[in-house]
Protein backbone atom coordinates (compact mmCIF):
# COMPACT_ATOMS: atom_id res chain seq x y z
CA UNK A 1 0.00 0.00 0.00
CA UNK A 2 1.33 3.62 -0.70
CA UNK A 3 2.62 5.47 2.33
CA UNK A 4 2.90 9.58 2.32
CA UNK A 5 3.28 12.03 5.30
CA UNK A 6 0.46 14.50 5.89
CA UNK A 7 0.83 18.15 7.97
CA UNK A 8 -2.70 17.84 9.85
CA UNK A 9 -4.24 20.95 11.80
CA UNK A 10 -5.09 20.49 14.95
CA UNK A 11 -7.61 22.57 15.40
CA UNK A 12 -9.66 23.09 12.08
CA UNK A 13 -11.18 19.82 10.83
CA UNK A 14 -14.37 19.31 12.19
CA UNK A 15 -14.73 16.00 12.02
CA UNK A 16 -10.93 15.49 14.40
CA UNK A 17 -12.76 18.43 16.25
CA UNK A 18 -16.18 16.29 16.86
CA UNK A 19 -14.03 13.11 17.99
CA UNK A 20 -11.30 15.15 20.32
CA UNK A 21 -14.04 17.52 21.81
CA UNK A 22 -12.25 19.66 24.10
CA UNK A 23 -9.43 17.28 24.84
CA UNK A 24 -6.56 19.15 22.85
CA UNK A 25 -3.69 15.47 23.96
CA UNK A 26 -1.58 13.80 21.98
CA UNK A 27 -3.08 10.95 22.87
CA UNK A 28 -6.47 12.10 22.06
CA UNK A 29 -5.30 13.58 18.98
CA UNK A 30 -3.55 10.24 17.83
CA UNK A 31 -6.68 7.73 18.72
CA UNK A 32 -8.71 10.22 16.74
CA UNK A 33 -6.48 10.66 13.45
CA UNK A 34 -5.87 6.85 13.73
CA UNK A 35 -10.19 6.12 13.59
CA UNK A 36 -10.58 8.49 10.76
CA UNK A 37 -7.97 7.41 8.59
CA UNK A 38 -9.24 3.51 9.49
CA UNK A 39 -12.34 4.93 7.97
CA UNK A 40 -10.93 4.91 4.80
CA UNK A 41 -9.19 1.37 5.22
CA UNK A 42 -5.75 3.58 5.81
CA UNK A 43 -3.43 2.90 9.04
CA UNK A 44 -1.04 5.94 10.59
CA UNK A 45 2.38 4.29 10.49
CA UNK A 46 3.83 7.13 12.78
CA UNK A 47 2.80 11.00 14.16
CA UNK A 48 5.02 13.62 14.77
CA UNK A 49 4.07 16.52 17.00
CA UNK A 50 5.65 20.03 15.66
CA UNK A 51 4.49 23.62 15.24
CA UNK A 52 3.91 24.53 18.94
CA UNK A 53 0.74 22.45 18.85
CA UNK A 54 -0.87 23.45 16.01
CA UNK A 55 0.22 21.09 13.39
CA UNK A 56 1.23 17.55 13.70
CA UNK A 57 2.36 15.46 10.48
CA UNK A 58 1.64 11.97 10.15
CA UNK A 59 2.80 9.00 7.81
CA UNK A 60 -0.31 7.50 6.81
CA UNK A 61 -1.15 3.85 4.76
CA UNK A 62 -3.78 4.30 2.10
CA UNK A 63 -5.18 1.17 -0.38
CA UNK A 64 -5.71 3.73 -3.45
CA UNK A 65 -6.20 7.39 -4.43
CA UNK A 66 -9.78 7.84 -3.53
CA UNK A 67 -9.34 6.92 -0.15
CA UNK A 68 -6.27 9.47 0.32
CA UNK A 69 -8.27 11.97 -0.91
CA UNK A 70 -11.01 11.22 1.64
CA UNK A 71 -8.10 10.94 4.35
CA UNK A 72 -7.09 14.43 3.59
CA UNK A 73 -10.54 15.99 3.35
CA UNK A 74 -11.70 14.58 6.44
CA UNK A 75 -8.14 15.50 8.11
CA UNK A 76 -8.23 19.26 6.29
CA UNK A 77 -4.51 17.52 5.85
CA UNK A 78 -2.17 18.85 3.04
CA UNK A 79 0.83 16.07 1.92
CA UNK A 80 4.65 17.10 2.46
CA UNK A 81 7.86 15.19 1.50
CA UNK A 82 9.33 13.28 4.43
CA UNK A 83 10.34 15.46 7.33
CA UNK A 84 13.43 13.03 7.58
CA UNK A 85 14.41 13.25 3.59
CA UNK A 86 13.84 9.32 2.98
């Protein structure tokens, strides 16, 4: 399955906003991202936490192009090249 990394807000989707509520965690953040993209038969691989809470960036699983465009949608996510250059 394709793999690409993904800067998601944290605070703008509102769909991640109706699962987190006011709980602004990682954690919370991470079990929510995680049940969205499963929505669209996708798996996060890893998260990273950067931008002084307001962005995180993810590498995320997807079966096929549809469902990374749903992923991203749902996420209000924009792709980026690999944070680490690999």
């Amino acid at each position: 399955m394709p793999l690409s990394w993904f800067k998601i807000p944290r605070e703008t989707s509102e769909k991640l906003e109706r699962c987190r509520g006011n709980d602004m965690s990682d954690g919370t953040f991470e079990r929510c991202v995680n049940e969205i993209v499963a929505e669209h038969r996708g798996s996060v691989e890893k998260f990273r936490h950067v931008g002084q809470g307001k962005f995180s960036q993810a590498r995320i699983e997807y079966q096929n192009a549809a469902d990374k465009r749903a992923i991203k949608e749902d996420l209000e996510a924009t792709e980026i090249p690999d944070p680490q250059g690999g």
